[in-house]
PDB file of N, CA and C in Angstrom:
ATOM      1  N   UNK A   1     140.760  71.130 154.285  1.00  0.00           N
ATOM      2  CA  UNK A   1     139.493  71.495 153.709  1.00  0.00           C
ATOM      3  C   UNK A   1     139.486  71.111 152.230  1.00  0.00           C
ATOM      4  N   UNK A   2     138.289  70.326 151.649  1.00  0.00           N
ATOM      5  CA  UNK A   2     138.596  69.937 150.150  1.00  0.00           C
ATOM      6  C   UNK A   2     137.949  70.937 149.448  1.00  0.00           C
ATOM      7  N   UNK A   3     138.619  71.007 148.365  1.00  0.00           N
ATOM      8  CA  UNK A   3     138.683  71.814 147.258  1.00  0.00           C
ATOM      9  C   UNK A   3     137.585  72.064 146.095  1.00  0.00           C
ATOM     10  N   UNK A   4     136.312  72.417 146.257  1.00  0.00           N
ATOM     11  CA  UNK A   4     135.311  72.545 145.336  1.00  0.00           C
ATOM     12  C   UNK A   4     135.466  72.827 143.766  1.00  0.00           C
ATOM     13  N   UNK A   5     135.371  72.102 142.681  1.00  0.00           N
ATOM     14  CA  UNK A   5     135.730  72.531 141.641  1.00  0.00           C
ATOM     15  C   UNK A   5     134.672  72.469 140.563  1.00  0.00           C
ATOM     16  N   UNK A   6     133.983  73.227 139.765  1.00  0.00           N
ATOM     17  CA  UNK A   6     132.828  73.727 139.265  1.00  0.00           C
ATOM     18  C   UNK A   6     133.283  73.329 138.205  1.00  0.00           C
ATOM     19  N   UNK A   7     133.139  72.531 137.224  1.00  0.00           N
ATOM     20  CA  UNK A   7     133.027  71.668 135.792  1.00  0.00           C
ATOM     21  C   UNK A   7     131.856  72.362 134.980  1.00  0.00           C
ATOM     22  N   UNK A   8     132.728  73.615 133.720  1.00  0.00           N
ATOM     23  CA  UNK A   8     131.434  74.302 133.282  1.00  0.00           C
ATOM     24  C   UNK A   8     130.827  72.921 132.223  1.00  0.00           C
ATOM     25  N   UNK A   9     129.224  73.422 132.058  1.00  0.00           N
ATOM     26  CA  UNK A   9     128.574  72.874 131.116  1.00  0.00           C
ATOM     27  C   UNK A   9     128.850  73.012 129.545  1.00  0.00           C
ATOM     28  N   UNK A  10     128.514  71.474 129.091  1.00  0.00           N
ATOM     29  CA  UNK A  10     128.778  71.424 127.773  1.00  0.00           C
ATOM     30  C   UNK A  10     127.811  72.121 126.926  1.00  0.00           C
ATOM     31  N   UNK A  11     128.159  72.652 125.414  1.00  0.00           N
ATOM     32  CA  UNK A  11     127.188  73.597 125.018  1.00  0.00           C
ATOM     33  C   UNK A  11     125.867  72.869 124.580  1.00  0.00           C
ATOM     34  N   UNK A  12     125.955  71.210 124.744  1.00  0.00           N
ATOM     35  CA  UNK A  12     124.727  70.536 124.670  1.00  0.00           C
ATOM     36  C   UNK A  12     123.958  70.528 126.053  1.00  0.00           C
ATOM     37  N   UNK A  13     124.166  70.493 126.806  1.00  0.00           N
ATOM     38  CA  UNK A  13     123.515  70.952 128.246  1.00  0.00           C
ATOM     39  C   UNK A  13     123.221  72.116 128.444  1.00  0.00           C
ATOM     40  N   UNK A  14     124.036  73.335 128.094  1.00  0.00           N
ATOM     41  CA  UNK A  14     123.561  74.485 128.123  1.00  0.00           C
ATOM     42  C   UNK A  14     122.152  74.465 127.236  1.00  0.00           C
ATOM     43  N   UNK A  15     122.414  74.088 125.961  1.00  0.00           N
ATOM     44  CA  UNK A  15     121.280  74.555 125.258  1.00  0.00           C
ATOM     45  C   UNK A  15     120.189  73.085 125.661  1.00  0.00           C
ATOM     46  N   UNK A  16     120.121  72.096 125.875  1.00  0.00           N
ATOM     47  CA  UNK A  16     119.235  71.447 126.993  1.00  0.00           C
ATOM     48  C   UNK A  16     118.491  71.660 127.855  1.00  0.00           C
ATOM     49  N   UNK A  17     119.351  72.442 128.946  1.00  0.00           N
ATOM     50  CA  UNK A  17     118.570  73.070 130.129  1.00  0.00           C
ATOM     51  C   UNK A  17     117.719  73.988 129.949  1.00  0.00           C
ATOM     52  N   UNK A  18     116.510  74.147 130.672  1.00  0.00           N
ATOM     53  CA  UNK A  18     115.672  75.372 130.451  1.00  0.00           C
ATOM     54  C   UNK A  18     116.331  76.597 131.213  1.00  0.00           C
ATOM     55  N   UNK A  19     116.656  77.346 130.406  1.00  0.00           N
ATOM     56  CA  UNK A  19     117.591  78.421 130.843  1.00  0.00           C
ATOM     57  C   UNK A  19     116.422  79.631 130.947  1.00  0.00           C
ATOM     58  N   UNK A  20     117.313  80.874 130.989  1.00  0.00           N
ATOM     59  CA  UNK A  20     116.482  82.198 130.862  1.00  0.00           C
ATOM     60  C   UNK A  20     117.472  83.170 129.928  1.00  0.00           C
ATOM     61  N   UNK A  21     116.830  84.221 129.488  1.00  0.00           N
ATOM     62  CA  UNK A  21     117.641  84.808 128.812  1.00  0.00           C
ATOM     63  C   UNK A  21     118.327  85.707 129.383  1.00  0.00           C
ATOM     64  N   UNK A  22     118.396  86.898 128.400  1.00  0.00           N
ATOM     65  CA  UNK A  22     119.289  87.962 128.887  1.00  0.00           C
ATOM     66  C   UNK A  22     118.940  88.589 130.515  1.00  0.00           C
ATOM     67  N   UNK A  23     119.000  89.014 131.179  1.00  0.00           N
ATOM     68  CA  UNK A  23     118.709  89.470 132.523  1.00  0.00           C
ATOM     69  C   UNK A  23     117.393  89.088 133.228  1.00  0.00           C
ATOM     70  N   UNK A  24     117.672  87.856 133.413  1.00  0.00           N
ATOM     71  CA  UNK A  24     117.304  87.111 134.081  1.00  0.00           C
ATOM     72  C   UNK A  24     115.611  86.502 133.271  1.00  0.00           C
ATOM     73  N   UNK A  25     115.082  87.300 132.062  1.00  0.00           N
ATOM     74  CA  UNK A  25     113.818  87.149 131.382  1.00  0.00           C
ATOM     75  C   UNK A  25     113.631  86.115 130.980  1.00  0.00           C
ATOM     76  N   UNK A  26     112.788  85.795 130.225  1.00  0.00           N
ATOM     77  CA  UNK A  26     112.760  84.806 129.285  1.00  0.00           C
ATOM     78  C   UNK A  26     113.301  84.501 127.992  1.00  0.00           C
ATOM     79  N   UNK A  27     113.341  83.491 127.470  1.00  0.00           N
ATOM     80  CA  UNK A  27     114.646  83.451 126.770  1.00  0.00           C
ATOM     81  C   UNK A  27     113.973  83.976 125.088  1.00  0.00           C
ATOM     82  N   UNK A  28     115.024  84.620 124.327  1.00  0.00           N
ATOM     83  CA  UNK A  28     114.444  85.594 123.515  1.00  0.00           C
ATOM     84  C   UNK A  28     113.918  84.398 122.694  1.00  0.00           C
ATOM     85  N   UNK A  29     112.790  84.869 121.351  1.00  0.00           N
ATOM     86  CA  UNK A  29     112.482  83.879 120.452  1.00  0.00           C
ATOM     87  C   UNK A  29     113.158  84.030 119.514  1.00  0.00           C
ATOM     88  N   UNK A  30     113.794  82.829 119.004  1.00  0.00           N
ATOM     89  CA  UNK A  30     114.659  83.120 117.815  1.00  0.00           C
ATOM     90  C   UNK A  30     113.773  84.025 116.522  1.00  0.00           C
ATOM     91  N   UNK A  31     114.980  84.795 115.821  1.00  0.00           N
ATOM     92  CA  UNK A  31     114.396  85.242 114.389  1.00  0.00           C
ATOM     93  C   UNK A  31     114.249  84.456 113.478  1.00  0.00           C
ATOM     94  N   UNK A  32     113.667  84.416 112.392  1.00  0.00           N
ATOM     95  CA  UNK A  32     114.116  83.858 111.288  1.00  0.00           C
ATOM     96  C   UNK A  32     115.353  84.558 110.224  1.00  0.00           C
ATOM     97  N   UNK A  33     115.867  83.843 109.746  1.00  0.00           N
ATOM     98  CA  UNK A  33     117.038  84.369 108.864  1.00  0.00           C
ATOM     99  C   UNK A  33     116.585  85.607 108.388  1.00  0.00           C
ATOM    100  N   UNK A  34     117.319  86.637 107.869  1.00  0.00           N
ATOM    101  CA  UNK A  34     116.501  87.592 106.934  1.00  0.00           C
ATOM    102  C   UNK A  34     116.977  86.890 105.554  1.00  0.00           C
ATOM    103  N   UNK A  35     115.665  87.101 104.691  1.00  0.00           N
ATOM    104  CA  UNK A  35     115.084  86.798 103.728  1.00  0.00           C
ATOM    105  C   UNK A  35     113.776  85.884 103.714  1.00  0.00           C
ATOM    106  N   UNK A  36     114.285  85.014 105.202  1.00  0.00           N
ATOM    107  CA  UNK A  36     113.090  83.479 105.313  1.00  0.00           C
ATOM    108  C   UNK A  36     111.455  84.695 105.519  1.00  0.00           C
ATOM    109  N   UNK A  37     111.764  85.645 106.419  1.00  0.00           N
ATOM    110  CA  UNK A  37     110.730  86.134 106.767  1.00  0.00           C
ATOM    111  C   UNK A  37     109.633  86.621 105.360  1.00  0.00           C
ATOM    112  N   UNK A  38     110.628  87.433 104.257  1.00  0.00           N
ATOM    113  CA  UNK A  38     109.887  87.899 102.990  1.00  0.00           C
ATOM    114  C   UNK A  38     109.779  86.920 102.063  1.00  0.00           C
ATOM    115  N   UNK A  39     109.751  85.582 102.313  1.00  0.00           N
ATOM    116  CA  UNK A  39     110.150  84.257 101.580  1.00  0.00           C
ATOM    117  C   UNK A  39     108.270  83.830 101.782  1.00  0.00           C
ATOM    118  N   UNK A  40     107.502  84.314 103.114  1.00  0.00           N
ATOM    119  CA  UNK A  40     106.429  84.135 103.298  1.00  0.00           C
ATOM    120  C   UNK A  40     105.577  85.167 102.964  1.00  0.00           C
ATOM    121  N   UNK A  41     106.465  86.678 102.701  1.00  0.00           N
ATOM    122  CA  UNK A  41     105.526  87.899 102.027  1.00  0.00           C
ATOM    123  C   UNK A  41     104.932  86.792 100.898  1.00  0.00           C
ATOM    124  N   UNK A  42     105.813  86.784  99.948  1.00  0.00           N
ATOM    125  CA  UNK A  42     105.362  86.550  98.070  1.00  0.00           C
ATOM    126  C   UNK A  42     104.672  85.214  98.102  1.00  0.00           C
ATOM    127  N   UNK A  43     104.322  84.396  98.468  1.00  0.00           N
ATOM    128  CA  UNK A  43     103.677  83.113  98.772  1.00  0.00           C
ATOM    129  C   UNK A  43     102.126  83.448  98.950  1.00  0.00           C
ATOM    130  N   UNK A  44     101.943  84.916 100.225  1.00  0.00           N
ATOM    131  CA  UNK A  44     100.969  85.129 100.405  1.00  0.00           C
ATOM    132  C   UNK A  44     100.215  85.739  99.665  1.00  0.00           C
ATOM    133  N   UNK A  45     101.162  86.843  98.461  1.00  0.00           N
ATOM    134  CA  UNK A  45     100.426  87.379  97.280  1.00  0.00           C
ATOM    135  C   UNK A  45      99.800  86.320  96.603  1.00  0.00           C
ATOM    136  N   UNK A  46     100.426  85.640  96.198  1.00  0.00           N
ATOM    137  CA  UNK A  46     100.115  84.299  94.972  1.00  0.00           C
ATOM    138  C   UNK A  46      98.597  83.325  95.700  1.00  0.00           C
ATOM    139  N   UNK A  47      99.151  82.910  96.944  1.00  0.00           N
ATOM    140  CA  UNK A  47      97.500  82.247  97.495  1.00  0.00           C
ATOM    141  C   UNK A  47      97.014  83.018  97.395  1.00  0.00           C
ATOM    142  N   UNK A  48      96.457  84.230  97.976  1.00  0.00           N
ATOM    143  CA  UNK A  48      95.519  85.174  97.642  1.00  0.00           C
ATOM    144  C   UNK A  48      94.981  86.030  96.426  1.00  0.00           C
ATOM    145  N   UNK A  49      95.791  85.606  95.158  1.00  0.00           N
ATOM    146  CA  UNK A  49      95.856  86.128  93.913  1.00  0.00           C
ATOM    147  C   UNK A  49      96.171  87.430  93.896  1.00  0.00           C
ATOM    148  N   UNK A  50      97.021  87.754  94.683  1.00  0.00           N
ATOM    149  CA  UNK A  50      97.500  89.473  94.217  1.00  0.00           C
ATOM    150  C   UNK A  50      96.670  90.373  95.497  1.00  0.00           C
ATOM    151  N   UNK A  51      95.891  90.051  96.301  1.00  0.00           N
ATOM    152  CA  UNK A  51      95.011  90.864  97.052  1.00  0.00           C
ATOM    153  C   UNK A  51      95.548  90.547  98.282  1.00  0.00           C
ATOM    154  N   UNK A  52      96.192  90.294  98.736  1.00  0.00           N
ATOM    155  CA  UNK A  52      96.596  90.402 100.355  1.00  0.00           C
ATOM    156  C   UNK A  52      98.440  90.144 100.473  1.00  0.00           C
ATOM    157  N   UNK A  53      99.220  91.108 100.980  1.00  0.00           N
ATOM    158  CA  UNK A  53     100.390  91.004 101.335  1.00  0.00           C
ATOM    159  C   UNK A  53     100.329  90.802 102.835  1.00  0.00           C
ATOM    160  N   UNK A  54     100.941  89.753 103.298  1.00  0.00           N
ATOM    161  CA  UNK A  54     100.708  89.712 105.178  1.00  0.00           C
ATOM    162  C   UNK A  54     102.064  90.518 105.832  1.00  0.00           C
ATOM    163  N   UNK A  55     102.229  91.492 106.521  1.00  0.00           N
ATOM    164  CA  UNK A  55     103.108  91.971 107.552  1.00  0.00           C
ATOM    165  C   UNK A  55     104.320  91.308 107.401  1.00  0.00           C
ATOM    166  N   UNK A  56     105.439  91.730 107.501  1.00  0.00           N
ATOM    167  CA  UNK A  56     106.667  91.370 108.153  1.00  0.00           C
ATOM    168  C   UNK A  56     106.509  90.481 109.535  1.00  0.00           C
ATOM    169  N   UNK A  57     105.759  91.299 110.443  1.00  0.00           N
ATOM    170  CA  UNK A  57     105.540  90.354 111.634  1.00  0.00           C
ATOM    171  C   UNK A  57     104.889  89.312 111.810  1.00  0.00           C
ATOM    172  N   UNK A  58     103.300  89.560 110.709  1.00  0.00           N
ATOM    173  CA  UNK A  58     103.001  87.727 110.518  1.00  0.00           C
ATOM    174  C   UNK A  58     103.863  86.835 109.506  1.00  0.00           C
ATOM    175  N   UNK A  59     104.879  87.141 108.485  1.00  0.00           N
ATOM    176  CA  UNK A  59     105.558  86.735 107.806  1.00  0.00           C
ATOM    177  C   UNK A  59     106.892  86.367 108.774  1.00  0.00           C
ATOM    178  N   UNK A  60     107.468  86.915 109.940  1.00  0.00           N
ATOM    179  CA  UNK A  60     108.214  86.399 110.795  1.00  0.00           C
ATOM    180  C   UNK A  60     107.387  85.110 111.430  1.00  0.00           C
ATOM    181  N   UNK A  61     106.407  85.158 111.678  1.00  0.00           N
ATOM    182  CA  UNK A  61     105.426  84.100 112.934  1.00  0.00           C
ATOM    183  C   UNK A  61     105.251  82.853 111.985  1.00  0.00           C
ATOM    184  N   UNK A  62     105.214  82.683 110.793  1.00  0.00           N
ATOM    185  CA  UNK A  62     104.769  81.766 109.826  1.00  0.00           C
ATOM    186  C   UNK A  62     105.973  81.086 109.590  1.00  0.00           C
ATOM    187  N   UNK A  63     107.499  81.934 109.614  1.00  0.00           N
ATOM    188  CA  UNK A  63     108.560  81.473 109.591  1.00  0.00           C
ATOM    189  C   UNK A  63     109.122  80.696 110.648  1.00  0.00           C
ATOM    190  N   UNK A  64     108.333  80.823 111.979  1.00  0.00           N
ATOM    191  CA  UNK A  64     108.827  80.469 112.989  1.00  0.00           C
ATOM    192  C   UNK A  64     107.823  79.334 112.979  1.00  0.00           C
ATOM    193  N   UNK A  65     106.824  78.933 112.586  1.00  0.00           N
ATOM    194  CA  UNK A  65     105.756  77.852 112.627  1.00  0.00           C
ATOM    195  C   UNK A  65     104.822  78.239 113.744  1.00  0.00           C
ATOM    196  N   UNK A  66     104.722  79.682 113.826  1.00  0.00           N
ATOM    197  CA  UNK A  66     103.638  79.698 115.080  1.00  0.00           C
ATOM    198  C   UNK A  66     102.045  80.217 114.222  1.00  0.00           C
ATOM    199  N   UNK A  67     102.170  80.033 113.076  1.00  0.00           N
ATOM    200  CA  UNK A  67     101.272  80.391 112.437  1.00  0.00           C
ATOM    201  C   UNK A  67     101.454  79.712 111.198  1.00  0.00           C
ATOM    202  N   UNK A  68      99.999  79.282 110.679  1.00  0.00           N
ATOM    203  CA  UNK A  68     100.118  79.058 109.101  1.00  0.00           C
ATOM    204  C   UNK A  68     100.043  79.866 108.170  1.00  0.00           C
ATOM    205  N   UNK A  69     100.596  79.828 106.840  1.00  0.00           N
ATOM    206  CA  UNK A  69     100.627  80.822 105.709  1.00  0.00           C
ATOM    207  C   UNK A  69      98.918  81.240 105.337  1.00  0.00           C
ATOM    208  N   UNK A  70      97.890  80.372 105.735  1.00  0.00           N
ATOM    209  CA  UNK A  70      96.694  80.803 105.439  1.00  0.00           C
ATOM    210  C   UNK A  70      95.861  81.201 106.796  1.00  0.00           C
ATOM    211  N   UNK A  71      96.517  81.388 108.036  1.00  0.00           N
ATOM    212  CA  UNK A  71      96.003  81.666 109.310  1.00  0.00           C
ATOM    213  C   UNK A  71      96.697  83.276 109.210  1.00  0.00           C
ATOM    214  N   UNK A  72      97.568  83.339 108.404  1.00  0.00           N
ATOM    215  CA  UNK A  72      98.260  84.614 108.413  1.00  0.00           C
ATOM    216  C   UNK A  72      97.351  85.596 107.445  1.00  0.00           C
ATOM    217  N   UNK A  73      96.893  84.940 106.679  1.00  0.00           N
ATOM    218  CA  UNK A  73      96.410  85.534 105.010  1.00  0.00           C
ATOM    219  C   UNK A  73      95.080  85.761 106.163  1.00  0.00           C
ATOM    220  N   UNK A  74      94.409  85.378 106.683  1.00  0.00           N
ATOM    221  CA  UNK A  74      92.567  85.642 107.354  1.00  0.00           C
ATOM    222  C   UNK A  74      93.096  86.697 108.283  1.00  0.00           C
ATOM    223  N   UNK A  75      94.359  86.667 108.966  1.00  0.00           N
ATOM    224  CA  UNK A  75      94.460  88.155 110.337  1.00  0.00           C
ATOM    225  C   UNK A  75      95.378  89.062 109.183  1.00  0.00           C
ATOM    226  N   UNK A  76      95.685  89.235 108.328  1.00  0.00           N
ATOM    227  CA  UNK A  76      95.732  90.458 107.533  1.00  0.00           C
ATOM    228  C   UNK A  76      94.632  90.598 106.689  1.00  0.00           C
ATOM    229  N   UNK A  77      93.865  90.227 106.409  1.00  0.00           N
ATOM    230  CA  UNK A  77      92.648  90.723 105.915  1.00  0.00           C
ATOM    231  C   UNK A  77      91.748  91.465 106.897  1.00  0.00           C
ATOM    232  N   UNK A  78      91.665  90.189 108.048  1.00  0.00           N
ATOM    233  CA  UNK A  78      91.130  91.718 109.364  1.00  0.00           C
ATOM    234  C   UNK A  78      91.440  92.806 109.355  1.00  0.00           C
ATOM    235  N   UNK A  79      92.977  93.037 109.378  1.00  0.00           N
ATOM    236  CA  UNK A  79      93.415  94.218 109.976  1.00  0.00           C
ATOM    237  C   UNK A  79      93.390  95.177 108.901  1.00  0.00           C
ATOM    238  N   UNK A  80      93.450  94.725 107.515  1.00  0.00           N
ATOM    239  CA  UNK A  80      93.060  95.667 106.240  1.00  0.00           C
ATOM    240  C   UNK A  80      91.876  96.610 106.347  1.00  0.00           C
ATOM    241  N   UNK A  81      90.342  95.718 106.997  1.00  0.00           N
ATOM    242  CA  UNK A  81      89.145  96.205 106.981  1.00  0.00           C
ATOM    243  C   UNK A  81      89.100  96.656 108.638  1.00  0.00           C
ATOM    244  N   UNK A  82      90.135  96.435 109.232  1.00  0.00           N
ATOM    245  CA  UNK A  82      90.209  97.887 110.249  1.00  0.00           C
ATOM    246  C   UNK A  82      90.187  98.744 109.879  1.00  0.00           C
ATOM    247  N   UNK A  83      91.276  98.660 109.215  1.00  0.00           N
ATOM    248  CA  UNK A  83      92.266 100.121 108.961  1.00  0.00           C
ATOM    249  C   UNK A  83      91.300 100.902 107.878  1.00  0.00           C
ATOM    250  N   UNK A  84      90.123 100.470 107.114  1.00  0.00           N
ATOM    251  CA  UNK A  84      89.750 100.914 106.239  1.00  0.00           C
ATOM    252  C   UNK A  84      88.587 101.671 106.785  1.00  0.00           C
ATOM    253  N   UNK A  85      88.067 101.501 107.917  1.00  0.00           N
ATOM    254  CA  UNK A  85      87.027 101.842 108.919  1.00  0.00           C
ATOM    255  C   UNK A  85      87.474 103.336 109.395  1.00  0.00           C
TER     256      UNK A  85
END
């Protein structure tokens, strides 16, 4: 009977393949470094002249490129004149 032998993957194939993440989900989204995330707080003071600080969480999303620094600055201004309601 011949002998089956399983050749693990290289860590360029691993990270190649569309994998899944931790138990069995989808695979997590990377963070940004800490600091990159508050690197997009103070940027957003200055475009906005002092009147809008955007979230940690849109300041993570801007870091990740799923958002722009001025797509971030218009959905914290929404959520300002929620919250003010």
């Amino acid at each position: 009977m011949p002998v089956t032998v399983r050749v693990p993957k290289t860590a360029y194939q691993v990270a190649d393949s569309p994998g899944q993440g931790q138990r069995g989900g989808p695979p997590a989204r990377p963070r940004p470094p800490r600091g990159e995330a508050g690197g997009a707080q103070r940027p957003s003071r200055l475009q906005s002249g002092g009147q809008v600080t955007i979230s940690s969480e849109l300041a993570d999303a801007v870091a990740r490129g799923e958002v722009t620094l001025d797509g971030a600055i218009q959905r914290q201004r929404r959520r300002d004149r929620r919250s003010e309601d």
